[in-house]
C-alpha atoms as a PDB file:
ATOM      1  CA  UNK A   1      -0.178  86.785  68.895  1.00  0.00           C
ATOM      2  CA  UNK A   2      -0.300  82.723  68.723  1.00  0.00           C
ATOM      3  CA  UNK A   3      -3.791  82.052  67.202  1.00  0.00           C
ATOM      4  CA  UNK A   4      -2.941  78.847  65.384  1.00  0.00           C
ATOM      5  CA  UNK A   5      -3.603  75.553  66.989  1.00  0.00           C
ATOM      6  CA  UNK A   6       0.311  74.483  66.215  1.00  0.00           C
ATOM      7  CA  UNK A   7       1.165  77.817  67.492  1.00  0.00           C
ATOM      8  CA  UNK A   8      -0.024  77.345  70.521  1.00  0.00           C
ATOM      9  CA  UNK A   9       1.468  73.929  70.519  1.00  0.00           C
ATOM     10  CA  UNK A  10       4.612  75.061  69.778  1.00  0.00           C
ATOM     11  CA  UNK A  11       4.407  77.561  73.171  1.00  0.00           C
ATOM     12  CA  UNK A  12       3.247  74.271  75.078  1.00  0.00           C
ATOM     13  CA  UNK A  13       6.028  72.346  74.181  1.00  0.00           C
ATOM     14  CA  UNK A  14       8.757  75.316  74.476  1.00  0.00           C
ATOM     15  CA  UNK A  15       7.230  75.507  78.121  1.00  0.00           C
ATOM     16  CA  UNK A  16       7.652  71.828  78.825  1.00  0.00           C
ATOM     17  CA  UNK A  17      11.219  71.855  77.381  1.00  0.00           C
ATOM     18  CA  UNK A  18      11.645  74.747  79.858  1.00  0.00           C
ATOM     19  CA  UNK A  19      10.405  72.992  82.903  1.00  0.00           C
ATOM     20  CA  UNK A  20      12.220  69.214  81.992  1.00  0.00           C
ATOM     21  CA  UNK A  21      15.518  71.972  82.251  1.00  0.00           C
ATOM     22  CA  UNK A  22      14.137  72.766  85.779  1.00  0.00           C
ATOM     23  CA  UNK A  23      13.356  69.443  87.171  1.00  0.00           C
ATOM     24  CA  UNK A  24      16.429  68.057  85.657  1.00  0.00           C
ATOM     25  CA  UNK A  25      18.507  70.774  87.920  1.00  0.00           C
ATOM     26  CA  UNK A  26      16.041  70.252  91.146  1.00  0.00           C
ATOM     27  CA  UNK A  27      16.956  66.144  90.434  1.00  0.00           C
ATOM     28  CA  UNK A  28      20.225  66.458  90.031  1.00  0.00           C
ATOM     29  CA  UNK A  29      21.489  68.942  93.166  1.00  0.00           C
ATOM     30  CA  UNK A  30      23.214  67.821  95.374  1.00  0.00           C
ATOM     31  CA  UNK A  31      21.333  66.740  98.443  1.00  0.00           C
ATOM     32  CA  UNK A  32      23.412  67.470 100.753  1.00  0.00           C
ATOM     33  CA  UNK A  33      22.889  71.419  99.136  1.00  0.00           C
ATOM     34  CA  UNK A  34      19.508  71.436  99.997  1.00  0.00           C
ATOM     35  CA  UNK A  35      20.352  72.661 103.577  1.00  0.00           C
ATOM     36  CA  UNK A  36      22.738  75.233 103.016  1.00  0.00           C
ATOM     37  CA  UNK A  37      22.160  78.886 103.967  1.00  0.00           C
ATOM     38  CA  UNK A  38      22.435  81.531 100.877  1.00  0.00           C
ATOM     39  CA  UNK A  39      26.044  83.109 101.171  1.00  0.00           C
ATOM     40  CA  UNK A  40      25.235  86.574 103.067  1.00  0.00           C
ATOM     41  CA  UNK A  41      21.378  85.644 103.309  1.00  0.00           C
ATOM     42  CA  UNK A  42      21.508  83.138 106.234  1.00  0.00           C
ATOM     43  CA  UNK A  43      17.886  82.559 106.473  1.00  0.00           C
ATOM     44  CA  UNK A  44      17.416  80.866 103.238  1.00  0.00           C
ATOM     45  CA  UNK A  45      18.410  78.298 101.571  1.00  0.00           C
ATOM     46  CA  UNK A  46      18.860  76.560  98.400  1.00  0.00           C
ATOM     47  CA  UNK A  47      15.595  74.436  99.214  1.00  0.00           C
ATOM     48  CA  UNK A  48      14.043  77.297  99.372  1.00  0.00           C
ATOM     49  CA  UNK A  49      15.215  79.027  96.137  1.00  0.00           C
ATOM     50  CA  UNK A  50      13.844  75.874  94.627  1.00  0.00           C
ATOM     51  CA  UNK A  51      10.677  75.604  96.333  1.00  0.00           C
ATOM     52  CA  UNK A  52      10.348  78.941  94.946  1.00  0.00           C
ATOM     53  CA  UNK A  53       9.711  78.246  91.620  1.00  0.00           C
ATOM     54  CA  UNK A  54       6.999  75.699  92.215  1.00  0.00           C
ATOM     55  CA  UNK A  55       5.437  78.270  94.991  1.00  0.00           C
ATOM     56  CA  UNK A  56       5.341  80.966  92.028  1.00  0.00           C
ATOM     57  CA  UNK A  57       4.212  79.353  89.531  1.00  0.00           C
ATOM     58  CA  UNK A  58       0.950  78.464  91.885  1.00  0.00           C
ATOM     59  CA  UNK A  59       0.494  81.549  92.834  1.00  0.00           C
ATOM     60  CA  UNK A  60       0.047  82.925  89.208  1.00  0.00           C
ATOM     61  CA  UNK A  61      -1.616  80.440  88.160  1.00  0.00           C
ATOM     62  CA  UNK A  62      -4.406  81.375  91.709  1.00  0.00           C
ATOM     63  CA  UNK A  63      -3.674  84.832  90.233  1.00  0.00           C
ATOM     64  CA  UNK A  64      -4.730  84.404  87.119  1.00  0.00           C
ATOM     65  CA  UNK A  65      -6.557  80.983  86.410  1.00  0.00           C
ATOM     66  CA  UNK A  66      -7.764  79.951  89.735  1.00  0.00           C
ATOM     67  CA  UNK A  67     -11.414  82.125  88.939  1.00  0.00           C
ATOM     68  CA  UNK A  68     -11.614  80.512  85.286  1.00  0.00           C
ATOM     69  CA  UNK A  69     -11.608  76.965  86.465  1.00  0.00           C
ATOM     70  CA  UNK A  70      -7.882  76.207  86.337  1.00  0.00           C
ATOM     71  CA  UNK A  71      -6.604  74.181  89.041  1.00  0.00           C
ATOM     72  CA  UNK A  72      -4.492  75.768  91.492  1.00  0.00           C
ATOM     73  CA  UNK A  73      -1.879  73.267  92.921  1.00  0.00           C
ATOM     74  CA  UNK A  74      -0.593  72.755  96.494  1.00  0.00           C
ATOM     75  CA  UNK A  75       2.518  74.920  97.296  1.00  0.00           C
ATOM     76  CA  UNK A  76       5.371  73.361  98.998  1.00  0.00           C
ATOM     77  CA  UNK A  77       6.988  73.705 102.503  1.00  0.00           C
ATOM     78  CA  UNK A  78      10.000  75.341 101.471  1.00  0.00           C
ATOM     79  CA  UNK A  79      12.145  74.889 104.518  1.00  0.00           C
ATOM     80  CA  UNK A  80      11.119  71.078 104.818  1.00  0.00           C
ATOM     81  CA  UNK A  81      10.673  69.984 100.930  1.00  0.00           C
ATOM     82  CA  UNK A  82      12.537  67.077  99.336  1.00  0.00           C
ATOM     83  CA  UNK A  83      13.778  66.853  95.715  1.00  0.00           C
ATOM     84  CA  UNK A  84      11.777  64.025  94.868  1.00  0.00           C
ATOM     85  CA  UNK A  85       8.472  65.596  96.550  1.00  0.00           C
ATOM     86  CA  UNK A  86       9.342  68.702  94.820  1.00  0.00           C
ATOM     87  CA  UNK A  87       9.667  67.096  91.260  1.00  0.00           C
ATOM     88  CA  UNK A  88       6.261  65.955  91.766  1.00  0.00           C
ATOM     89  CA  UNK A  89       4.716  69.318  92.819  1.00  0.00           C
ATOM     90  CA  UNK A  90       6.664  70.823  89.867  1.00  0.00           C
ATOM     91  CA  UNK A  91       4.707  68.616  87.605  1.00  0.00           C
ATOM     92  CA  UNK A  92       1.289  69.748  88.787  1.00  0.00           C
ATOM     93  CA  UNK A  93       2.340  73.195  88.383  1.00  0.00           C
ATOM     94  CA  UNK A  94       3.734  72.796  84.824  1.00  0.00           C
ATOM     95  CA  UNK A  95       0.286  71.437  84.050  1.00  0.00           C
ATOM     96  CA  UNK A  96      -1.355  74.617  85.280  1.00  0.00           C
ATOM     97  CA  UNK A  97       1.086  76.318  83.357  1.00  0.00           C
ATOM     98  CA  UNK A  98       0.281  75.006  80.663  1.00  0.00           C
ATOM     99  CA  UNK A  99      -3.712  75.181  81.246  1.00  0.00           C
ATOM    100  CA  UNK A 100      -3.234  78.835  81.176  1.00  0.00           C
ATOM    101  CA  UNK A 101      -1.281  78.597  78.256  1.00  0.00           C
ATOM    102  CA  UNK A 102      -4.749  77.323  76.684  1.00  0.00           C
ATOM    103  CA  UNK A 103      -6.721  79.592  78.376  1.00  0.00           C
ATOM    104  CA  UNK A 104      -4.857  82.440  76.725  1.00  0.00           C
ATOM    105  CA  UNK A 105      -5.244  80.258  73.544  1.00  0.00           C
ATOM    106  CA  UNK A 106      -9.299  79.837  73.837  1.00  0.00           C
ATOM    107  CA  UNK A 107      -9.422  84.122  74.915  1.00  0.00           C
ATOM    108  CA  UNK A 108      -7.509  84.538  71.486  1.00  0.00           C
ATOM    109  CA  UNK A 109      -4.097  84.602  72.801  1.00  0.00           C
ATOM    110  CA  UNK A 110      -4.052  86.158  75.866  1.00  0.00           C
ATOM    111  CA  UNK A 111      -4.452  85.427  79.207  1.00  0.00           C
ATOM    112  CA  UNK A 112      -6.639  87.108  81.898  1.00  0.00           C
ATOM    113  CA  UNK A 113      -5.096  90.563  83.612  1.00  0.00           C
ATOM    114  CA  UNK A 114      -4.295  89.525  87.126  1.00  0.00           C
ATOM    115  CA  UNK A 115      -5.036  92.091  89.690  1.00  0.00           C
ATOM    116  CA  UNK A 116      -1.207  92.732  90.067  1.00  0.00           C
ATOM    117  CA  UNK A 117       0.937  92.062  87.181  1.00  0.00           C
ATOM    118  CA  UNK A 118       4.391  93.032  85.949  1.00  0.00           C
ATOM    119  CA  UNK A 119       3.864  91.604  82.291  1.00  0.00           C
ATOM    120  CA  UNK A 120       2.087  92.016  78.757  1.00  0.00           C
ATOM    121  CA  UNK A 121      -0.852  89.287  78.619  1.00  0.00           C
ATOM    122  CA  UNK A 122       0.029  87.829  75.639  1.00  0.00           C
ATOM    123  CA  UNK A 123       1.318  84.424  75.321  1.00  0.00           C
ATOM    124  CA  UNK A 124       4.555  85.316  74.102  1.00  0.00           C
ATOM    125  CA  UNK A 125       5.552  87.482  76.678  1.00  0.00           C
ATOM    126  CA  UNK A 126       3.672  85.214  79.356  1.00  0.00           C
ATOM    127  CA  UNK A 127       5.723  82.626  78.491  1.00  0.00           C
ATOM    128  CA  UNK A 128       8.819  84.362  78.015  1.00  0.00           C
ATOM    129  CA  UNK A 129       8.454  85.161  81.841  1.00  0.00           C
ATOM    130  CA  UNK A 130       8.008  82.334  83.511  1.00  0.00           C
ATOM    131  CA  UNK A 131      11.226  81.133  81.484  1.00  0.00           C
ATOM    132  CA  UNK A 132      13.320  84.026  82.256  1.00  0.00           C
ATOM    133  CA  UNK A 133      12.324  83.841  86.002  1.00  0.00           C
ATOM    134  CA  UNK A 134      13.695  79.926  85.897  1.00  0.00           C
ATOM    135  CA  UNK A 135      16.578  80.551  84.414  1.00  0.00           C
ATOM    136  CA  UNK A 136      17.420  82.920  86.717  1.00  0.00           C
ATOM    137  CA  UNK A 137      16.623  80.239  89.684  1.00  0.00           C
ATOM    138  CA  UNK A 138      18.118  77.874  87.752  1.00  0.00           C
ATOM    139  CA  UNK A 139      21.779  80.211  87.492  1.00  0.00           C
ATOM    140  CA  UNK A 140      21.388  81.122  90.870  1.00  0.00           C
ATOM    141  CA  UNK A 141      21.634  77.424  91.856  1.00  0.00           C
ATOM    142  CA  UNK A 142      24.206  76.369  89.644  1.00  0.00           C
ATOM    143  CA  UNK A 143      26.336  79.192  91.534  1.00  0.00           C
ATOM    144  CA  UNK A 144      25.472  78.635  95.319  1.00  0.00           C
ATOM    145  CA  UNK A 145      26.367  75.080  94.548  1.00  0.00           C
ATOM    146  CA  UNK A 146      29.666  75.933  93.349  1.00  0.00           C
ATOM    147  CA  UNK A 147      30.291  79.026  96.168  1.00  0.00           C
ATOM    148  CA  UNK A 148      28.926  75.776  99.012  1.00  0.00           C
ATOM    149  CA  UNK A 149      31.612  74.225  97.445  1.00  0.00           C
ATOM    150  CA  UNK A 150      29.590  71.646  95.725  1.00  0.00           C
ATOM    151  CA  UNK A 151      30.749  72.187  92.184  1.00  0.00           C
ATOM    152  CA  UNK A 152      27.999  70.685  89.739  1.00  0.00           C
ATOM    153  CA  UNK A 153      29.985  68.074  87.441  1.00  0.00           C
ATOM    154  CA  UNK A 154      29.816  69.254  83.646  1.00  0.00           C
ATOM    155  CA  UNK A 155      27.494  66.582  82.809  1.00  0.00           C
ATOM    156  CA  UNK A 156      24.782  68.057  85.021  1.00  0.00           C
ATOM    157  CA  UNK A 157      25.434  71.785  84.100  1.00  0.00           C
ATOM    158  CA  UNK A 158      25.883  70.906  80.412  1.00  0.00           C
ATOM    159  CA  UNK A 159      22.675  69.020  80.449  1.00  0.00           C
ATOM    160  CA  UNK A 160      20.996  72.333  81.310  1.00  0.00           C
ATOM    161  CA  UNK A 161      21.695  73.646  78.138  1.00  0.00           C
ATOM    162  CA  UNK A 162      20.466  70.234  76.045  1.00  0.00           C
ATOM    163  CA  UNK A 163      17.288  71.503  75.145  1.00  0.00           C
ATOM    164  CA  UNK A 164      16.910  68.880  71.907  1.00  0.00           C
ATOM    165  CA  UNK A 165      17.667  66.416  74.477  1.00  0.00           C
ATOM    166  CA  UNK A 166      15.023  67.415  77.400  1.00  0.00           C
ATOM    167  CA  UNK A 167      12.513  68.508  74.820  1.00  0.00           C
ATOM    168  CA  UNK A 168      12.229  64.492  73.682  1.00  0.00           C
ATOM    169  CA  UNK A 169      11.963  63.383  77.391  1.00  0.00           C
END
């Protein structure tokens, strides 16, 4: 369990590495993907998918943070939400990410029990995740781009996996 101040630094910035990987997907999509239907799921889309992930990550951090003071951000529309609009939101929810990152850090490394929850409250496996459940947005986009026919260009799906590279942006 992360007790050390640089520990817990070291989750925060392995979390913001995480999220730059995110946003630099969500900002580099096509736009004219955003509007597509999901390959045998017609009612959503792949703004949805993304709106997802900001959507979650507010609602654990009502779930969990929301009675100890942490700010709960505004969820997007997901049938009407823009890339650049999203971006933004996704920066007010890494932020409460990260303030229950701390949280967990000033209760001695883990966070509050939520009154559903399908993971250990420790840091470690909190952040694991909310990293595993990007990724798994994140992979899911990268392929409904390609099966809409919009194939991402290597440059884009390469930068994905340039963590040195988004962890100094």
């Amino acid at each position: 369990m992360p007790k050390d101040s640089r520990d817990i630094q070291a989750l925060i910035d392995a979390w913001r590495t995480s999220h730059r990987v995110t946003v630099y997907l969500v900002e580099n999509l096509p736009t004219e993907l955003w509007g597509k239907s999901v390959p045998g799921v017609p009612r959503r889309t792949v703004r949805m998918i993304a709106a997802h992930i900001h959507n979650t990550r507010c609602m654990w951090i009502k779930m969990i943070g929301a009675s100890h003071g942490v700010a709960v951000p505004v969820t997007v529309n997901g049938r009407t939400v823009r890339p650049a609009e999203l971006s933004r939101a996704l920066e007010r929810s890494s932020r409460g990410i990260i303030e229950l990152i701390r949280l967990g850090a000033a209760r001695g490394g883990a966070i509050p029990p939520a009154a559903w929850q399908n993971f250990p409250t420790d840091l470690t496996h909190f952040l694991s995740y909310f990293v595993a459940h990007e990724a798994h947005h994140r992979g899911q986009l990268c392929m409904l781009a390609r099966q809409l026919g919009h194939r991402l260009p290597t440059d884009v799906t390469a930068g994905l996996w340039q963590w040195k590279k988004r962890a100094k942006e």
